[in-house]
Protein backbone atom coordinates (compact mmCIF):
# COMPACT_ATOMS: atom_id res chain seq x y z
CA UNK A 1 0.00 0.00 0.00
CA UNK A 2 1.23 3.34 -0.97
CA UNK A 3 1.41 6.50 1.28
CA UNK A 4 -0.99 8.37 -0.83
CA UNK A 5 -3.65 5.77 -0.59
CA UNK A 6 -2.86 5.84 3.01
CA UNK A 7 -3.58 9.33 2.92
CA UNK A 8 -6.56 8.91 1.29
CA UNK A 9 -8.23 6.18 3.45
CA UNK A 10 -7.25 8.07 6.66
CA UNK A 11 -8.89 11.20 5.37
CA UNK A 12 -11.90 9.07 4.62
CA UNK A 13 -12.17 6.74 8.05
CA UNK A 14 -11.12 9.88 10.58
CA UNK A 15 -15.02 11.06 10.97
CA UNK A 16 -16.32 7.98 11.84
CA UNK A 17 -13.23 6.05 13.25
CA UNK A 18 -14.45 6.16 16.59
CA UNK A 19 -17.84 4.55 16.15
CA UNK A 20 -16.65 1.94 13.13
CA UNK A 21 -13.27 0.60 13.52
CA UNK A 22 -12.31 2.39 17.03
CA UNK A 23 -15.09 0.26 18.75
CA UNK A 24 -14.13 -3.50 17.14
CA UNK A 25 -10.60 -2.71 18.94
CA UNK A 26 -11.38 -1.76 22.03
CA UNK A 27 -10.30 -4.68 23.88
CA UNK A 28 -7.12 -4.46 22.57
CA UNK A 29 -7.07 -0.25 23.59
CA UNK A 30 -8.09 -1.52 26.98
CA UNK A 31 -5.24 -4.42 27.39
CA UNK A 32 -2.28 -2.46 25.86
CA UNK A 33 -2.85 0.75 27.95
CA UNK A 34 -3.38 -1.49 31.39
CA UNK A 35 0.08 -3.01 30.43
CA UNK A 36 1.62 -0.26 29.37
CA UNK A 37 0.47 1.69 33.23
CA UNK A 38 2.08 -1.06 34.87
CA UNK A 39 5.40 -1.42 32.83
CA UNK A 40 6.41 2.37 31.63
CA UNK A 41 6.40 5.65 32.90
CA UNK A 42 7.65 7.07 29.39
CA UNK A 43 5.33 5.58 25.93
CA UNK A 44 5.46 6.53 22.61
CA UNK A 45 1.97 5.71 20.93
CA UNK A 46 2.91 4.95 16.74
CA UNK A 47 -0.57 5.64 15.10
CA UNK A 48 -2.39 7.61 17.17
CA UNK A 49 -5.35 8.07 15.57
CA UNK A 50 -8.39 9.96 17.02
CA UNK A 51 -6.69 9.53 20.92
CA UNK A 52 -9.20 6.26 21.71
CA UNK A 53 -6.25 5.24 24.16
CA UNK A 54 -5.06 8.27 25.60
CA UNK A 55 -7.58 8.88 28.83
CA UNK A 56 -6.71 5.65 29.99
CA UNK A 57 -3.22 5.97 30.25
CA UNK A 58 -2.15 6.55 33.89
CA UNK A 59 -2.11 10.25 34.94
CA UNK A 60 1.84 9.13 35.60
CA UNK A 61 2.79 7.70 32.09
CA UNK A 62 3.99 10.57 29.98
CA UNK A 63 3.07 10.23 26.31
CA UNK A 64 4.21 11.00 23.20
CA UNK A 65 1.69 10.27 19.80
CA UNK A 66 2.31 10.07 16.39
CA UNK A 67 0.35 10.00 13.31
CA UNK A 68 0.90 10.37 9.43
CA UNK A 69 -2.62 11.89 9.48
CA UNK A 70 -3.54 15.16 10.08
CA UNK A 71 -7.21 14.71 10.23
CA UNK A 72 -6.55 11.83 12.60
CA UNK A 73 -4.71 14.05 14.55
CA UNK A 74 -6.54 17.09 14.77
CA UNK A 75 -9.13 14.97 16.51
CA UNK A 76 -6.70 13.83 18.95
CA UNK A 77 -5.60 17.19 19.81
CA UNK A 78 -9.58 18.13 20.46
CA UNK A 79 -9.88 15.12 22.73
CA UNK A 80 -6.92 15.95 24.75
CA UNK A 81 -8.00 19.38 25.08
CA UNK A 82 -11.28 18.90 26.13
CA UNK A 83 -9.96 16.03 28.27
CA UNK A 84 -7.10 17.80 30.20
CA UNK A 85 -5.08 14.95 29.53
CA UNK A 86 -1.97 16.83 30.81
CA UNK A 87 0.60 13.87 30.48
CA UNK A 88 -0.23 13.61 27.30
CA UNK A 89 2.97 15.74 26.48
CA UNK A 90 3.55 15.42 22.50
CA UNK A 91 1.35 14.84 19.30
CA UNK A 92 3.43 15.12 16.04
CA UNK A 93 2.91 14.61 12.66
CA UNK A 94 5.34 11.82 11.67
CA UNK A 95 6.01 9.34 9.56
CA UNK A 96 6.74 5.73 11.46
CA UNK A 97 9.38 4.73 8.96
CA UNK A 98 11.64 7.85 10.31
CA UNK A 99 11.11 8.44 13.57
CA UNK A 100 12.83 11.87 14.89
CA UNK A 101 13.37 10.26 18.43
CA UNK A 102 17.05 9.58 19.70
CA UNK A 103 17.67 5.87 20.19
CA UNK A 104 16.70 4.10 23.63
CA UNK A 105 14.18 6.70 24.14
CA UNK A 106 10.96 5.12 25.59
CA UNK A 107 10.07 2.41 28.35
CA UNK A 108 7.43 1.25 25.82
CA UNK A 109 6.36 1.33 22.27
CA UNK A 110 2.70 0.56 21.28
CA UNK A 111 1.01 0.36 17.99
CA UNK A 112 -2.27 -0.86 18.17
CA UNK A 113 -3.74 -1.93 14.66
CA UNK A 114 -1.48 0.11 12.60
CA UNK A 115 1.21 -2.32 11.30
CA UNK A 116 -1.06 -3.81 8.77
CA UNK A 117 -2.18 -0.13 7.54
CA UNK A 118 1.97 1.05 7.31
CA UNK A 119 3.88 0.88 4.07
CA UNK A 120 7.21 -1.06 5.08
CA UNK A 121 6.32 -2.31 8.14
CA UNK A 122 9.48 -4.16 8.60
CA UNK A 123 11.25 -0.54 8.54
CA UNK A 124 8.80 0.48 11.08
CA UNK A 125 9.26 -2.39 13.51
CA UNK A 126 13.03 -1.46 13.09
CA UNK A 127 12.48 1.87 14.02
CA UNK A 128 9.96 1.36 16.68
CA UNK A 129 12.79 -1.54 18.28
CA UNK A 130 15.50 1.51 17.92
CA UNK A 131 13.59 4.10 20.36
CA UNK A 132 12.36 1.46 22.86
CA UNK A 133 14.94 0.86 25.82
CA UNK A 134 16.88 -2.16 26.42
CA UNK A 135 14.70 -3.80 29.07
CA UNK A 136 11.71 -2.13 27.84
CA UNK A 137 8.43 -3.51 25.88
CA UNK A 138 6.97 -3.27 22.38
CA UNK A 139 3.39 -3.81 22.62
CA UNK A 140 1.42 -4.12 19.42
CA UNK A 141 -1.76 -5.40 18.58
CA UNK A 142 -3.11 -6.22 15.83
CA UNK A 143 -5.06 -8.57 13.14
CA UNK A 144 -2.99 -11.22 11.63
CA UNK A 145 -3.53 -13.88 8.59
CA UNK A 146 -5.45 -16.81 10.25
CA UNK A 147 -3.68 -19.16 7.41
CA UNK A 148 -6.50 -21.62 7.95
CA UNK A 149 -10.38 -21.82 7.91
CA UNK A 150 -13.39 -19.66 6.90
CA UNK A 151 -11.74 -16.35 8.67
CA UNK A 152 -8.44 -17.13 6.20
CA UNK A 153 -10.77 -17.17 3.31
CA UNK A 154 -12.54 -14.16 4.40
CA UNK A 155 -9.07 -12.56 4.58
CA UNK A 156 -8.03 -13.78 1.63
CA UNK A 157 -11.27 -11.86 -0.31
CA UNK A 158 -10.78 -8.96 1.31
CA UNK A 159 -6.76 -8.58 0.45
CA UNK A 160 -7.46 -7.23 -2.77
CA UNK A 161 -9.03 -4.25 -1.73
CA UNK A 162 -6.52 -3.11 0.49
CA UNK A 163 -6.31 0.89 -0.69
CA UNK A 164 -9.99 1.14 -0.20
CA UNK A 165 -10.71 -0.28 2.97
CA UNK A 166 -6.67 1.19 4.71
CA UNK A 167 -5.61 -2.23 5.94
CA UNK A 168 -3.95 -5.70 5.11
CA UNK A 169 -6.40 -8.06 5.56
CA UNK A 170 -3.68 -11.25 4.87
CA UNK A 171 -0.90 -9.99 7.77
CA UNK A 172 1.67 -12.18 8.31
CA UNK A 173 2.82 -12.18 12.11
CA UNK A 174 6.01 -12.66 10.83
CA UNK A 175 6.19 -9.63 9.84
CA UNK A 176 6.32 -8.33 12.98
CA UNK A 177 8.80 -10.93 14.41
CA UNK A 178 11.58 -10.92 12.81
CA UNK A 179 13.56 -8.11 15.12
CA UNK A 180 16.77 -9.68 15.76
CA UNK A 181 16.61 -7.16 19.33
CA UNK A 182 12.84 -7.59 19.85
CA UNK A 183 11.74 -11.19 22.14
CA UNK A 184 8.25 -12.30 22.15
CA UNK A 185 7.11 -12.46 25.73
CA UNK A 186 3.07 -12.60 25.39
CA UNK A 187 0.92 -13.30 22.78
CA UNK A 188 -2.83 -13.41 22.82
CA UNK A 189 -5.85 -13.67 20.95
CA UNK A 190 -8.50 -11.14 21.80
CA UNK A 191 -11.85 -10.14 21.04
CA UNK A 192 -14.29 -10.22 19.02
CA UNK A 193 -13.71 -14.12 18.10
CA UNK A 194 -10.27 -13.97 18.13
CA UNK A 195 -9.68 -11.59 15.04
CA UNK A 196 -7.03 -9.46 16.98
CA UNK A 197 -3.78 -10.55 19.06
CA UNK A 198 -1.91 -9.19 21.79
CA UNK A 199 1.45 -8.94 21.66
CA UNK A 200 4.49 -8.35 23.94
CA UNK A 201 8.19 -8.30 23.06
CA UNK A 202 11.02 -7.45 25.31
CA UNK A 203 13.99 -5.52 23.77
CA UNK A 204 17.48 -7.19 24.70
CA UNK A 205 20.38 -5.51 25.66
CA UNK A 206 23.34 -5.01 23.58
């Protein structure tokens, strides 16, 4: 998929994000952020979006948000503003392939259903691994190819229409985890029927 029909497909899903696609991931929202409150005081967010997750990060986890979109973000500047999410302390426009963060930056990385929507998401799982900490977690969630049964078929369908609907509907996990400095520590399946997973990988030292 090509940044301009990413562009396009943001601009069309940002007004109705919340009540669409924002609600089928809610689990996920719900699971990364109560990780992330007990594991990091300092999170970068890749693909913000409309904000969804930021009111229920702790009050003592500072975060910083990124987004390619600027109608994304524009609504999650409104909800932090009407909000008073104060430790929310950074939104930027950016693009996740070239992060302008210094290296070992952040406790924890999330990006919560944006690795299938990314072009290059192997550069972006390199850059995310860069700015987490040695020590610290990566926490993504996502959907992934089932490979087998009537979901895989369903995925398989769907795959072709990629530009129009902003998301790989064939993702390979692999994709995802083949950081040589990135170890898997969780992964989950979560609702609804299984369609997203949970994941959790450790950064090594050295």
């Amino acid at each position: 998929m090509d940044i301009k029909a990413i562009q396009a497909s943001y601009a069309r899903w940002a007004p109705v994000y919340d009540k669409t696609f924002g609600a089928v991931t809610n689990a996920g929202r719900m699971r990364t952020t109560r990780f992330v409150n007990r594991h990091a005081r300092e999170v970068l967010e890749v693909g913000v979006g409309t904000g969804l997750a930021l009111p229920h990060y702790a009050p003592e986890v500072n975060v910083t948000a990124i987004d390619y979109s600027e109608d994304m973000l524009r609504k999650a500047r409104k909800r932090v503003a009407e909000m008073n999410l104060r430790n929310v302390r950074e939104l930027r426009q950016m693009d996740a392939r070239s992060l302008d963060f210094p290296d070992n930056r952040f406790d924890a990385v999330v990006a919560m259903h944006v690795l299938s929507v990314v072009p290059d998401p192997e550069q972006v799982m390199s850059e995310i691994a860069r700015v987490c900490k040695p020590g610290g977690r990566v926490i993504i969630t996502n959907h992934f190819a089932s490979g087998k049964g009537p979901l895989a078929l369903l995925e398989r369908a769907f795959a072709p229409l990629e530009s129009l609907i902003g998301w790989h509907s064939d993702f390979e996990i692999e994709t995802v985890l083949q950081e040589d400095s990135l170890a898997l520590e969780e992964r989950r399946k979560l609702p609804p029927l299984g369609m997203m997973t949970f994941l959790v990988l450790k950064k090594m030292p050295g």
